[in-house]
N, C-alpha and C. Protein backbone atom coordinates (compact mmCIF):
# COMPACT_ATOMS: atom_id res chain seq x y z
N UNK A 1 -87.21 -143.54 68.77
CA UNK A 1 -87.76 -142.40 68.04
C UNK A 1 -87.90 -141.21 68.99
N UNK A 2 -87.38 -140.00 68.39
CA UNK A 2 -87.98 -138.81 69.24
C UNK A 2 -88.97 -138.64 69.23
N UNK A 3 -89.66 -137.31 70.75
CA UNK A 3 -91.15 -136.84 70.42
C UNK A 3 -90.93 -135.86 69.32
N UNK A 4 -89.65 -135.15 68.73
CA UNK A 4 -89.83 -134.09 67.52
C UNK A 4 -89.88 -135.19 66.85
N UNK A 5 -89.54 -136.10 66.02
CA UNK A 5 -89.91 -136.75 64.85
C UNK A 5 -91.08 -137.78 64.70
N UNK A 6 -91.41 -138.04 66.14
CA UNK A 6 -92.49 -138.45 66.29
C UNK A 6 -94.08 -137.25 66.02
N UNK A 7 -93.60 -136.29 66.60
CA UNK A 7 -95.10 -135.44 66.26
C UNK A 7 -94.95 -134.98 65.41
N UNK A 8 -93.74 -134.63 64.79
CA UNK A 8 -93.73 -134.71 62.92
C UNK A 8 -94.72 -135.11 61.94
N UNK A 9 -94.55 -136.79 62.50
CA UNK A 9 -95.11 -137.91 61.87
C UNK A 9 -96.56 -137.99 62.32
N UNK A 10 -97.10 -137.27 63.51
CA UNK A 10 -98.29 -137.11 63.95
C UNK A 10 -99.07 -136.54 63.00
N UNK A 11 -98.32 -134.62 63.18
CA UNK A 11 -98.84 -133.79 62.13
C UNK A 11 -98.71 -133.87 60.68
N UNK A 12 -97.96 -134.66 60.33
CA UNK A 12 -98.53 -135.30 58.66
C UNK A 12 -99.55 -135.81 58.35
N UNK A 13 -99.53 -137.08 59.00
CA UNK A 13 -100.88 -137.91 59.36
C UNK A 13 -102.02 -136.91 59.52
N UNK A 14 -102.03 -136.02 60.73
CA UNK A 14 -103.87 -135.15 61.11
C UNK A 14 -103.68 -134.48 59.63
N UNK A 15 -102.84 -134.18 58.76
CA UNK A 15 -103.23 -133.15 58.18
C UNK A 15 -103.20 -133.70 56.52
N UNK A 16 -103.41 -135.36 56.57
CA UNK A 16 -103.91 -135.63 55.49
C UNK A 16 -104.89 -136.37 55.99
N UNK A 17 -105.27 -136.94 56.85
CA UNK A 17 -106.47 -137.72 57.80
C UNK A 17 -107.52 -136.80 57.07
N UNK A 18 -107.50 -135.55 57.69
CA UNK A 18 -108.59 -133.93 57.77
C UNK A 18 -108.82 -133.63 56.42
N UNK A 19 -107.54 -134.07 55.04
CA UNK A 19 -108.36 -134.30 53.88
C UNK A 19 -109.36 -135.53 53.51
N UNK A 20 -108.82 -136.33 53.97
CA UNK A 20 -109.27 -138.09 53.98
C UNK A 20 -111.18 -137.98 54.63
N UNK A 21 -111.01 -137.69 55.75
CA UNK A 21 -112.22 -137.17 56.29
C UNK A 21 -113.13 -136.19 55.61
N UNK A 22 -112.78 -135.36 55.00
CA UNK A 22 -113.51 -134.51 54.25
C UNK A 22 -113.98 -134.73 52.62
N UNK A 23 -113.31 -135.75 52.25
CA UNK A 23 -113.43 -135.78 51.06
C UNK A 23 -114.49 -137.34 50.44
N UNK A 24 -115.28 -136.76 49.44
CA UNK A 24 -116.64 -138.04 48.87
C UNK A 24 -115.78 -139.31 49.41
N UNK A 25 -116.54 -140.14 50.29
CA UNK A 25 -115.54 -141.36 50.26
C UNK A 25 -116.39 -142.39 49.42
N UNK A 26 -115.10 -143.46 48.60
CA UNK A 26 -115.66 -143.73 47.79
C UNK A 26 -115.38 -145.57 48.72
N UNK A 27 -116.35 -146.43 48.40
CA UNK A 27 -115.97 -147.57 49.51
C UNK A 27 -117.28 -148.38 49.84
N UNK A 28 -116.73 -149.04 50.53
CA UNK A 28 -118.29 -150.15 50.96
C UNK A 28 -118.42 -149.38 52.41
N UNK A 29 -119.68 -149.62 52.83
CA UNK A 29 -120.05 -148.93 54.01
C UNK A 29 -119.32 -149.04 55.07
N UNK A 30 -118.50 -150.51 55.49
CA UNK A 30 -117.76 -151.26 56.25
C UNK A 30 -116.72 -150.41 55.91
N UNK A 31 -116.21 -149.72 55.05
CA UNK A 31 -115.17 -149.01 54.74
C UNK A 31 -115.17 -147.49 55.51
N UNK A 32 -116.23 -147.15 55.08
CA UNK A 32 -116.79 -145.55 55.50
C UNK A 32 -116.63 -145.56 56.89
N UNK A 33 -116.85 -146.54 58.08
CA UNK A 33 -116.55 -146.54 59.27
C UNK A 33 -115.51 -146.48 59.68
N UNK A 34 -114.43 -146.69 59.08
CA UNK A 34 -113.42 -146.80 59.33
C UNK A 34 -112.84 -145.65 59.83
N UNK A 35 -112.24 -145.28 61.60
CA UNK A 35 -111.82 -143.85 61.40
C UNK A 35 -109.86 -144.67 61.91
N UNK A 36 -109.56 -145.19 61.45
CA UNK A 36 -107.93 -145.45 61.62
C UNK A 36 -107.38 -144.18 61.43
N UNK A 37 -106.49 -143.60 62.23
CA UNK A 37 -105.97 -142.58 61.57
C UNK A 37 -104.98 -142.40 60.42
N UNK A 38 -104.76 -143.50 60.24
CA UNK A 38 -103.43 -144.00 59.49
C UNK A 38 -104.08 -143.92 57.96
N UNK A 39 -104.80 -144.86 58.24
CA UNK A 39 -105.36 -145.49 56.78
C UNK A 39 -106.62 -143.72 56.57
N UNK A 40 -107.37 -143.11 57.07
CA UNK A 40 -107.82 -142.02 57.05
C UNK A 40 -106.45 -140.88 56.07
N UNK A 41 -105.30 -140.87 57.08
CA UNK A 41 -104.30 -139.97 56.12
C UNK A 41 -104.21 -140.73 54.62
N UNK A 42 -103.92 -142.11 54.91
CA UNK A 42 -103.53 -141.97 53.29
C UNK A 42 -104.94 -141.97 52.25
N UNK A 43 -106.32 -142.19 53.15
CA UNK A 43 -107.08 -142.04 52.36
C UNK A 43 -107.08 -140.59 51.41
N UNK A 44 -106.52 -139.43 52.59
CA UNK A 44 -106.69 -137.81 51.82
C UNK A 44 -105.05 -137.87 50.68
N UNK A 45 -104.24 -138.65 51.09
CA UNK A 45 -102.82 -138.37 50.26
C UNK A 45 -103.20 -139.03 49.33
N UNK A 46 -103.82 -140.11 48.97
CA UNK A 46 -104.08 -140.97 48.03
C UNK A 46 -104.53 -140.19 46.72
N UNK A 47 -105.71 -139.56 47.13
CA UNK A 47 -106.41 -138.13 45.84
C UNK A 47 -105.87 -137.09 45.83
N UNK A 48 -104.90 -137.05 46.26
CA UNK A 48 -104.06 -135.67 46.27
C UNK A 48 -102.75 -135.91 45.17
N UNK A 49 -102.54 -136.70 45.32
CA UNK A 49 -101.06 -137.66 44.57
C UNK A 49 -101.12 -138.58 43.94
N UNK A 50 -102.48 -138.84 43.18
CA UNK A 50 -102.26 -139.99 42.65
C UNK A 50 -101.46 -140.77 41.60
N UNK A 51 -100.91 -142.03 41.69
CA UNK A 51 -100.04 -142.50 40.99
C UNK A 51 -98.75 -142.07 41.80
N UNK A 52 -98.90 -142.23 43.19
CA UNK A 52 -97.48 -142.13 43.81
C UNK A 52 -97.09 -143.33 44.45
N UNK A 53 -95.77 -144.24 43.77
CA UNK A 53 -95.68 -145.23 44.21
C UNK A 53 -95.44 -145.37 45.58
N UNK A 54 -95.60 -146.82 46.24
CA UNK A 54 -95.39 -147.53 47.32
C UNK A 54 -94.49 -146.33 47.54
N UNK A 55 -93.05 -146.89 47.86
CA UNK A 55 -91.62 -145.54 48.82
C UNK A 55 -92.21 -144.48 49.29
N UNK A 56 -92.71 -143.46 47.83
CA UNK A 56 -92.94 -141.99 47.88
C UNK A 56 -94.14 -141.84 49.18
N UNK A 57 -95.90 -143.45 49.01
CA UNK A 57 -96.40 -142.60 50.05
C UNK A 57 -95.89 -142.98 51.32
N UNK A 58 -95.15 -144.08 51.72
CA UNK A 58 -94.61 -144.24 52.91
C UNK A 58 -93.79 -143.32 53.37
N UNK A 59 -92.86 -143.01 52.91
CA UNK A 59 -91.79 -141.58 53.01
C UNK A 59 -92.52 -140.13 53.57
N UNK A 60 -93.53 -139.94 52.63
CA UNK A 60 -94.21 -139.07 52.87
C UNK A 60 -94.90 -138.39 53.56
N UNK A 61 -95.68 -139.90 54.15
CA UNK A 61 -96.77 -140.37 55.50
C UNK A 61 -95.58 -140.25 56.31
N UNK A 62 -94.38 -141.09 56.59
CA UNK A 62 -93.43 -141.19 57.99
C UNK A 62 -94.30 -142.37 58.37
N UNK A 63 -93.92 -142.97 57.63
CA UNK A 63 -94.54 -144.37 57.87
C UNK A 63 -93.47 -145.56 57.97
N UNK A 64 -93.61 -146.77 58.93
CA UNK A 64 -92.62 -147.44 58.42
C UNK A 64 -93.43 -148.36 56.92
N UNK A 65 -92.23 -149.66 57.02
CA UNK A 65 -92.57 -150.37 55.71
C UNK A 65 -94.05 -151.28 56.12
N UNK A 66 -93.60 -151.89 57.21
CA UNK A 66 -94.95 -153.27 57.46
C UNK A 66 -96.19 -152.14 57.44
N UNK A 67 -95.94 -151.30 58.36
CA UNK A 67 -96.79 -150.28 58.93
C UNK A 67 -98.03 -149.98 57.36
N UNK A 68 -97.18 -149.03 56.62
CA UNK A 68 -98.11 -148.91 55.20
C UNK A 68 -97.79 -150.36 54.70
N UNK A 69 -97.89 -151.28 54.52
CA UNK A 69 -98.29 -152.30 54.02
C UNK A 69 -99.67 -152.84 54.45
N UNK A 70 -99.79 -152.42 55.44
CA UNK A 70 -100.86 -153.58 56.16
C UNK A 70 -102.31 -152.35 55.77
N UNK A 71 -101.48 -150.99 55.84
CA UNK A 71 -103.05 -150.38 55.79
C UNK A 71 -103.45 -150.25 54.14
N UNK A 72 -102.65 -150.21 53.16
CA UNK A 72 -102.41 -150.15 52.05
C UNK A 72 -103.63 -151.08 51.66
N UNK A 73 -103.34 -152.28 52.57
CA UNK A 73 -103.88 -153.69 51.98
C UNK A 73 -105.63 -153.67 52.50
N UNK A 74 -105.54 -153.15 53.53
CA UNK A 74 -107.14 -153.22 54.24
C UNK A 74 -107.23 -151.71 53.32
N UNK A 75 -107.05 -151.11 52.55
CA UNK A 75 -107.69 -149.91 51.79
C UNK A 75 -108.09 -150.68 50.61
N UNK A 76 -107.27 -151.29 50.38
CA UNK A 76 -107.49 -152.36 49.03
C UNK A 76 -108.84 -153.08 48.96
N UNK A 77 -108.79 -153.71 50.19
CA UNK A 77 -109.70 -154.82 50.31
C UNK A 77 -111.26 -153.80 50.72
N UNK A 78 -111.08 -152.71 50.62
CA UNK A 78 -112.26 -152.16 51.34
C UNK A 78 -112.32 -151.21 49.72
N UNK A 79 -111.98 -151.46 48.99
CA UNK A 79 -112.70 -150.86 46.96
C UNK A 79 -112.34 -149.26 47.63
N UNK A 80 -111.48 -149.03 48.70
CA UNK A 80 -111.05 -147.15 49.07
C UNK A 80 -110.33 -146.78 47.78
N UNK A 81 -108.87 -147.80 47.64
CA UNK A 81 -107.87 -147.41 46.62
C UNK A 81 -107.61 -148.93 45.82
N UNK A 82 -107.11 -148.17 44.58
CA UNK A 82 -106.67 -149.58 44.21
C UNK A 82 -104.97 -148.68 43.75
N UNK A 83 -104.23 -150.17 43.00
CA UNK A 83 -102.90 -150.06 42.91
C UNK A 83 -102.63 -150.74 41.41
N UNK A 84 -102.20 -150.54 40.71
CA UNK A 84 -101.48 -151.09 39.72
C UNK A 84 -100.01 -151.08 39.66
N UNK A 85 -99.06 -152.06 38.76
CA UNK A 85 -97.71 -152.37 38.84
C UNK A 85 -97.28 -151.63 37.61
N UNK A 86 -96.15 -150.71 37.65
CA UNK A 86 -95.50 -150.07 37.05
C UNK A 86 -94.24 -150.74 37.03
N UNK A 87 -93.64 -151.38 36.22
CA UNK A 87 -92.03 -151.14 35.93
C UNK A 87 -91.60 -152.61 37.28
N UNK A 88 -91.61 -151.44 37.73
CA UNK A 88 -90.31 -151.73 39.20
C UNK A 88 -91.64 -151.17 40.33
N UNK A 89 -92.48 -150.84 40.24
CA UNK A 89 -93.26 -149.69 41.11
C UNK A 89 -94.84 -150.41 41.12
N UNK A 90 -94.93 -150.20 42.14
CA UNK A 90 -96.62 -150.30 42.73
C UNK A 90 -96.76 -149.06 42.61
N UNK A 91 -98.22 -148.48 42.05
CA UNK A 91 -98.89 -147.28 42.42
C UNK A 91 -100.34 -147.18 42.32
N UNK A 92 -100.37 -146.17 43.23
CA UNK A 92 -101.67 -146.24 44.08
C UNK A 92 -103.12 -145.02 43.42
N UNK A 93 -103.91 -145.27 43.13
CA UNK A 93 -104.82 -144.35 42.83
C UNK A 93 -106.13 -144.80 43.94
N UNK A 94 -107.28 -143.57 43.84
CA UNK A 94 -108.52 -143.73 44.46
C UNK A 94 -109.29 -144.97 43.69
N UNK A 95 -110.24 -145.49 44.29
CA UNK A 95 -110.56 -146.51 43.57
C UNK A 95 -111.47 -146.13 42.28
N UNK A 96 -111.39 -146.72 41.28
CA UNK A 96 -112.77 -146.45 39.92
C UNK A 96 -112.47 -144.92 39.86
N UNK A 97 -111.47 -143.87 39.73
CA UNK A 97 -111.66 -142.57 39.48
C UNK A 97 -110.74 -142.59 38.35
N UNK A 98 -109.91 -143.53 37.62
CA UNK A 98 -108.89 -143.00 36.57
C UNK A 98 -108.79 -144.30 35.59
N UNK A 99 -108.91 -143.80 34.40
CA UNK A 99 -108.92 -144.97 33.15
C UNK A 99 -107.30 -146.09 33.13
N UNK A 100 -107.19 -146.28 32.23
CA UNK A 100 -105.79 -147.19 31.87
C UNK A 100 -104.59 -145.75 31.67
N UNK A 101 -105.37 -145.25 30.61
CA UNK A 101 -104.79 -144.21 30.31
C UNK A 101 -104.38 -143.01 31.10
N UNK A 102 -105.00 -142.97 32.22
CA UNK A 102 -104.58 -141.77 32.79
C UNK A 102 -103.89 -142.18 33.92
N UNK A 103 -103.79 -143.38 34.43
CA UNK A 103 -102.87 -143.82 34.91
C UNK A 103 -101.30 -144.37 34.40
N UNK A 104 -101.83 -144.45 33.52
CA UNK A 104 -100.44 -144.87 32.41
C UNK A 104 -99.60 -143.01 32.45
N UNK A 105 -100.45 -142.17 32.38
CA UNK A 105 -99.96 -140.94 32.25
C UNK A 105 -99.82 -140.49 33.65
N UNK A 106 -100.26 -140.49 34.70
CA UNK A 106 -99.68 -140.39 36.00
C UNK A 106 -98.37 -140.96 36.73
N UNK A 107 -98.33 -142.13 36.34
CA UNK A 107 -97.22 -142.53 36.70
C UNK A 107 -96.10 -141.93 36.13
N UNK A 108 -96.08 -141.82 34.75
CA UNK A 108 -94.95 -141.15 34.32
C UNK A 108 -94.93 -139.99 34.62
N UNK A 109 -95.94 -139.23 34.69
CA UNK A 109 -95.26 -137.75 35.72
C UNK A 109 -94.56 -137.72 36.67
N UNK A 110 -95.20 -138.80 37.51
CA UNK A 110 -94.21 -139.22 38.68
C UNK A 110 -92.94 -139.06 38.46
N UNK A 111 -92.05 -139.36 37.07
CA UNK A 111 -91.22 -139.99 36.68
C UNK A 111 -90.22 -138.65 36.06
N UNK A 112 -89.08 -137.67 36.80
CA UNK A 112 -88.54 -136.67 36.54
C UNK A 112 -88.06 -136.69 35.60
N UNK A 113 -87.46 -137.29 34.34
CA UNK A 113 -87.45 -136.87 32.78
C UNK A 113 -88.57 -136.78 32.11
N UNK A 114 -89.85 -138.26 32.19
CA UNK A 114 -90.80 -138.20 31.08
C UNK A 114 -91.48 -137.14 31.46
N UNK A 115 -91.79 -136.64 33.28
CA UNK A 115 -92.57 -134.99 33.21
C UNK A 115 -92.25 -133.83 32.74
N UNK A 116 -90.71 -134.30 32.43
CA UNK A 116 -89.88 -133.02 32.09
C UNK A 116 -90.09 -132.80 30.59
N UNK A 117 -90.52 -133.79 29.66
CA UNK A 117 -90.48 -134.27 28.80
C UNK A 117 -92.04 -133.55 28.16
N UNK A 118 -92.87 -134.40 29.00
CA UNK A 118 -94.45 -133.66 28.97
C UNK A 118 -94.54 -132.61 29.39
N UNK A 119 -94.19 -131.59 29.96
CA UNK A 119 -93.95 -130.50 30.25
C UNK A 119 -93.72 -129.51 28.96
N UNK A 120 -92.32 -129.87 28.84
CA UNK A 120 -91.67 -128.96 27.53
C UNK A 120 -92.42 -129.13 26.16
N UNK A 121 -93.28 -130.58 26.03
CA UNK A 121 -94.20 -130.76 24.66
C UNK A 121 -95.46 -130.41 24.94
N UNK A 122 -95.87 -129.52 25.89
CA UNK A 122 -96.88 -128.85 26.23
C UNK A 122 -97.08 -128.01 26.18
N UNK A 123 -95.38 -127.08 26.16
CA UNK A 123 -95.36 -126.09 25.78
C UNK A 123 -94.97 -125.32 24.82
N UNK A 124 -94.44 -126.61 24.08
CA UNK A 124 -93.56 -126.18 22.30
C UNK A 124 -93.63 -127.86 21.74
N UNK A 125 -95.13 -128.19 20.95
CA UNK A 125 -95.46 -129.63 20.56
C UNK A 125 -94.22 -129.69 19.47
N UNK A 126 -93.65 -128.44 19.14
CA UNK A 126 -92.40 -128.54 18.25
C UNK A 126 -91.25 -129.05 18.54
N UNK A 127 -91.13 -129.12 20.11
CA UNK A 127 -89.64 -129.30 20.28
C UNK A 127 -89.44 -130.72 19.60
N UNK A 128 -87.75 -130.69 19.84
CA UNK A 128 -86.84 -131.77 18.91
C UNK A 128 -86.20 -132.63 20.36
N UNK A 129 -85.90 -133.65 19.82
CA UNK A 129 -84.98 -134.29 21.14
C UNK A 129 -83.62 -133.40 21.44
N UNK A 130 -83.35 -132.67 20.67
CA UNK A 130 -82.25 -131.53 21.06
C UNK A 130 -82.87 -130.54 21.98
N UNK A 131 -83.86 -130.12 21.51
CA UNK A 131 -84.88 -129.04 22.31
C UNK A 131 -85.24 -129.63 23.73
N UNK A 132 -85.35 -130.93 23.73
CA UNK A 132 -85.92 -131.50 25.07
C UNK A 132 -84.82 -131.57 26.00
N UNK A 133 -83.65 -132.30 25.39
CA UNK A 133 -82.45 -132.67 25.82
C UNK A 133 -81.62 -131.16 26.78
N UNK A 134 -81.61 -130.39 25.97
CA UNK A 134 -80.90 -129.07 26.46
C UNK A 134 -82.02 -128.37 27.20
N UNK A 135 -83.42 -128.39 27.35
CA UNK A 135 -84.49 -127.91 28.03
C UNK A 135 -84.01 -128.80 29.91
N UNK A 136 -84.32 -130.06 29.79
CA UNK A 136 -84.21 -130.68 30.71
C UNK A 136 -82.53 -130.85 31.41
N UNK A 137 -81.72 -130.60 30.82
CA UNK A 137 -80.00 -130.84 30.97
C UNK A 137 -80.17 -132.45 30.84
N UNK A 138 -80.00 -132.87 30.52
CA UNK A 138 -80.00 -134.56 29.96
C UNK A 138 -79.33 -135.39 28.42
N UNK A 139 -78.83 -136.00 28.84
CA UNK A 139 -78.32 -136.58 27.55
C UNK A 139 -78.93 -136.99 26.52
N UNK A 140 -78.89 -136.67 25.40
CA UNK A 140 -79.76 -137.64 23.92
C UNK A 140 -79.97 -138.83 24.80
N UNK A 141 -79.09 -139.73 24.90
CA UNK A 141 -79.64 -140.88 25.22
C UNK A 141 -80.94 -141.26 26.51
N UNK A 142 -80.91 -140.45 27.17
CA UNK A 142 -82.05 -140.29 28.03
C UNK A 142 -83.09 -139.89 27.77
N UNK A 143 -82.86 -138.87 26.88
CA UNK A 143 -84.47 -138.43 26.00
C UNK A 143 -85.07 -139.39 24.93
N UNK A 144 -84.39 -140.58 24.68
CA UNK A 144 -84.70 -141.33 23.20
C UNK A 144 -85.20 -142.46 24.45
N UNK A 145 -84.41 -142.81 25.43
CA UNK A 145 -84.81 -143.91 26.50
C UNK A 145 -86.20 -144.03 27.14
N UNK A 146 -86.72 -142.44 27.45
CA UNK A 146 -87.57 -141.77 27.74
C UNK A 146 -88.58 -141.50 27.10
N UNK A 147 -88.49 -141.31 25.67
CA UNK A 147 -89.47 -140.98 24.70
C UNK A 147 -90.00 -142.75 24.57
N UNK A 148 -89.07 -143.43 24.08
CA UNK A 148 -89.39 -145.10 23.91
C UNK A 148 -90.62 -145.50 25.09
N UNK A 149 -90.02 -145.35 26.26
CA UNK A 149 -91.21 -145.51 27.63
C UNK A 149 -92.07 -145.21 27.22
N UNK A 150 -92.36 -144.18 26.86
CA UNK A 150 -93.86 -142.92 26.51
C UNK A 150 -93.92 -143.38 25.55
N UNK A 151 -93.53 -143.74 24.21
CA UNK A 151 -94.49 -144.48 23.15
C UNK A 151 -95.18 -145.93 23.56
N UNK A 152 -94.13 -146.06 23.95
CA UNK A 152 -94.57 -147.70 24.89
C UNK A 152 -95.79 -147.88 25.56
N UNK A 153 -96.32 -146.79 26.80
CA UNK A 153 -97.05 -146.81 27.05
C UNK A 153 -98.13 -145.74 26.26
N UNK A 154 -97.86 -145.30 24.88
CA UNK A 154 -99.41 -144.55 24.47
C UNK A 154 -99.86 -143.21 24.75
N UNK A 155 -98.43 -142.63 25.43
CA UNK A 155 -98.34 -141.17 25.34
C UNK A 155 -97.98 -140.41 24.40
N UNK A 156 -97.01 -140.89 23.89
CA UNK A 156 -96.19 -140.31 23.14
C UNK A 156 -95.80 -140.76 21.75
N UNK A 157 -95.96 -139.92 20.46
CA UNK A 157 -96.36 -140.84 19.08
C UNK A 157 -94.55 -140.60 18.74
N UNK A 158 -93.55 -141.23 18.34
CA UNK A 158 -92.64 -140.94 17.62
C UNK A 158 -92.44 -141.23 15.93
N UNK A 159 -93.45 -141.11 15.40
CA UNK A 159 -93.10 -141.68 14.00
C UNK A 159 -93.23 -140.10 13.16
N UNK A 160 -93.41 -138.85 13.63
CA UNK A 160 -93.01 -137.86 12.79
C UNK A 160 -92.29 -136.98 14.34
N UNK A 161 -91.26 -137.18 14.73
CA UNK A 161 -91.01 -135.68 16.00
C UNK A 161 -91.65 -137.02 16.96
N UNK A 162 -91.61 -136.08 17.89
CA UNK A 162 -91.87 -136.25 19.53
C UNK A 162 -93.55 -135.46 19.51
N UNK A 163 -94.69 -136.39 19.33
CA UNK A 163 -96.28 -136.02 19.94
C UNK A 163 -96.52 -136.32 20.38
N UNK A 164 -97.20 -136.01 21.98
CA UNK A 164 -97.89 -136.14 22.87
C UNK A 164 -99.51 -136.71 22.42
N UNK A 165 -99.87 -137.73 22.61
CA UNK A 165 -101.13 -138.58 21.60
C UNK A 165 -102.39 -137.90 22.28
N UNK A 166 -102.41 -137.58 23.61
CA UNK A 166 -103.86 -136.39 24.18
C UNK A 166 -103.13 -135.68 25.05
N UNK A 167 -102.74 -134.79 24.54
CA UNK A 167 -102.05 -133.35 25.22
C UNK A 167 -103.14 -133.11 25.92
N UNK A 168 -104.26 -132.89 25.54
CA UNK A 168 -105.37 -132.24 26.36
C UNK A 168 -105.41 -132.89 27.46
N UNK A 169 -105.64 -134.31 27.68
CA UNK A 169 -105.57 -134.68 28.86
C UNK A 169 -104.31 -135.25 29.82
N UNK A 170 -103.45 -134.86 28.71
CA UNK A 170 -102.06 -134.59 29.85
C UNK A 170 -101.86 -133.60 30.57
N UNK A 171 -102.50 -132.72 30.21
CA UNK A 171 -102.63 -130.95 30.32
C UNK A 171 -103.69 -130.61 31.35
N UNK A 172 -104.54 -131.31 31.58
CA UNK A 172 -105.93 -131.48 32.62
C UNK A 172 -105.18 -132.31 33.50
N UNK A 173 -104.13 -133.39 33.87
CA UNK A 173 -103.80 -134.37 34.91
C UNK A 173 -102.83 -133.31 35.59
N UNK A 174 -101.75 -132.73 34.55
CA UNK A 174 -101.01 -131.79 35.48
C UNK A 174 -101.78 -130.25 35.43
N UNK A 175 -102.70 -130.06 35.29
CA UNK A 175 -103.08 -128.74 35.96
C UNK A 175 -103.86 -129.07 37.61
N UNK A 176 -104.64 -130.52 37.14
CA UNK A 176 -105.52 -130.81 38.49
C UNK A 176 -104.43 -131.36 39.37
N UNK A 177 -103.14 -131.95 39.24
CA UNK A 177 -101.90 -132.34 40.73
C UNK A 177 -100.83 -131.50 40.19
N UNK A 178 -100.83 -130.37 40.00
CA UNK A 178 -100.13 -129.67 39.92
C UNK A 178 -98.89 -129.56 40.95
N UNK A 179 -99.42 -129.30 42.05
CA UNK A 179 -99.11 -129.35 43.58
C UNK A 179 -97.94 -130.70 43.52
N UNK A 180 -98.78 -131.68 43.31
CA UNK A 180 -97.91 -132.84 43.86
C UNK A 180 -96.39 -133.18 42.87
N UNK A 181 -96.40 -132.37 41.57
CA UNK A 181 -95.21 -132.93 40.38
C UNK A 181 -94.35 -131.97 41.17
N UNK A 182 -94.95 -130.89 41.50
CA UNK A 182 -93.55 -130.17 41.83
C UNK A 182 -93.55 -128.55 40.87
N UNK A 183 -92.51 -127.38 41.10
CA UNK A 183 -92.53 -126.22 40.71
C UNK A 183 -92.51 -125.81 38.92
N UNK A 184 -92.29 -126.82 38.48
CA UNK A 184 -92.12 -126.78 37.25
C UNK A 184 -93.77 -127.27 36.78
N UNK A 185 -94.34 -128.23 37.20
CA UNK A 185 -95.62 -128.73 37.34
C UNK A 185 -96.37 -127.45 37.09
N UNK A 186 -96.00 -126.56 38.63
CA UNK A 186 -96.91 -125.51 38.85
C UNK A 186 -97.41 -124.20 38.11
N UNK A 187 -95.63 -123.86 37.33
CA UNK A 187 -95.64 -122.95 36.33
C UNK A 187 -96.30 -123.28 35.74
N UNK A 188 -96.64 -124.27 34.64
CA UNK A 188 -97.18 -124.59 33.78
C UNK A 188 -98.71 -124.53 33.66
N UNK A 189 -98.94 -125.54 35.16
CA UNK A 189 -101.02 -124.65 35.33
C UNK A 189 -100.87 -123.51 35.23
N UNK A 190 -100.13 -122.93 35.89
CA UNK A 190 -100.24 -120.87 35.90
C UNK A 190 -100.43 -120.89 34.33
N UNK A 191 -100.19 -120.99 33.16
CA UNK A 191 -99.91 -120.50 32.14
C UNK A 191 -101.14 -121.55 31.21
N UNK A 192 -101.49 -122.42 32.12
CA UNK A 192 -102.18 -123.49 31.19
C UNK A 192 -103.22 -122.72 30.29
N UNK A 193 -103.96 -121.90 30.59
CA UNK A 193 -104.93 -120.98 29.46
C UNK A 193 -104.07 -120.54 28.22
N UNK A 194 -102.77 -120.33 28.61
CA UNK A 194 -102.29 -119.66 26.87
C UNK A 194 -101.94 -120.77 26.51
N UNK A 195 -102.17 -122.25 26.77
CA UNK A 195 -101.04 -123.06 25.75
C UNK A 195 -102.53 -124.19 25.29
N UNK A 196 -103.95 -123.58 25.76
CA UNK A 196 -105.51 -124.49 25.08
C UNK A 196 -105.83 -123.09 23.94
N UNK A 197 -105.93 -124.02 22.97
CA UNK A 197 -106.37 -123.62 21.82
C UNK A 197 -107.97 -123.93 21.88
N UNK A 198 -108.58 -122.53 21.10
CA UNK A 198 -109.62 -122.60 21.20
C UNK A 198 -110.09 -121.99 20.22
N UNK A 199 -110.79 -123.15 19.55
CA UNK A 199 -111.55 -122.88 17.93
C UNK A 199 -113.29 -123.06 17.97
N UNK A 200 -113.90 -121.73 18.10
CA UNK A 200 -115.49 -122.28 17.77
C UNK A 200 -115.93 -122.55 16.81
């Protein structure tokens, strides 16, 4: 390993550690002592990204594989983070901060059609799978593959159109990780006030 890709991997680490450190820790006291620097970074990437599988936070961190495995597991065992199984995917949230449901809806953000998907029905609950399809560049068959997932898991109603079942709080998950979905994510908080309806 070089020292450039090595202090790379330094300054990733201090500069999610320095969120990790700063932020309510949630944990058994035996936990709270803990100053690893390792397991400290992913403590701050963990609430920053949540629902980012296994790959994404290793990749991210510049971590190897055993390496985040082992701290993954002593975060586990210390009530810091927990993990649920997606699909094909482990993913990781803070511990006790997110229902079934909003993890069911995190992960699929993760997931570059169904966000693309929640995105565009966030911003036109009208669109059609043609509307989604030519919005996202994607084939019918990827948007019907995609929509199926999302009814599957309780996002998404298909028995009149394509509905999003709590827009509102699909709409609150990507305004609060805005940051982490990415630029299309971001537009969308920018604009999130014109697309909440508000009836007194």
């Amino acid at each position: 390993m070089t020292n450039g890709i090595d202090e790379r991997k330094r300054a990733t680490l201090r500069r999610f550690a320095a969120i990790g450190a700063a932020a309510p820790f949630v944990g058994t006291a035996s936990a709270a002592a803990d100053t690893n620097e390792t397991r400290e970074a992913i403590r701050g990437y963990v609430p920053t990204t949540p629902g980012a599988h296994f790959s994404k936070l290793r990749d991210d961190l510049q971590l190897g594989t055993g390496e985040t495995q082992h701290h993954l597991r002593k975060l586990e065992e210390s009530e810091v983070i927990e993990s649920t199984k997606d699909a094909d995917y482990r993913r990781y949230f803070p511990a006790e901060r997110f229902d079934a449901f909003d993890k069911r809806a995190l992960g699929y953000l993760r997931r570059e059609t169904p966000r693309g998907m929640v995105l565009a029905l966030l911003r036109d609950p009208e669109a059609t799978g043609v509307d989604l399809a030519a919005a996202l560049d994607v084939s019918r068959p990827s948007i019907s593959a995609a929509a199926a997932a999302l009814d599957g898991a309780g996002l998404l109603n298909r028995s009149d159109g394509y509905k999003l079942t709590e827009p509102e709080r699909s709409l609150t998950l990507v305004v609060r990780y805005a940051d982490s979905f990415g630029p299309d994510a971001v537009a969308l908080a920018d604009d999130a006030a014109s697309l909440v309806s508000h009836d007194p």
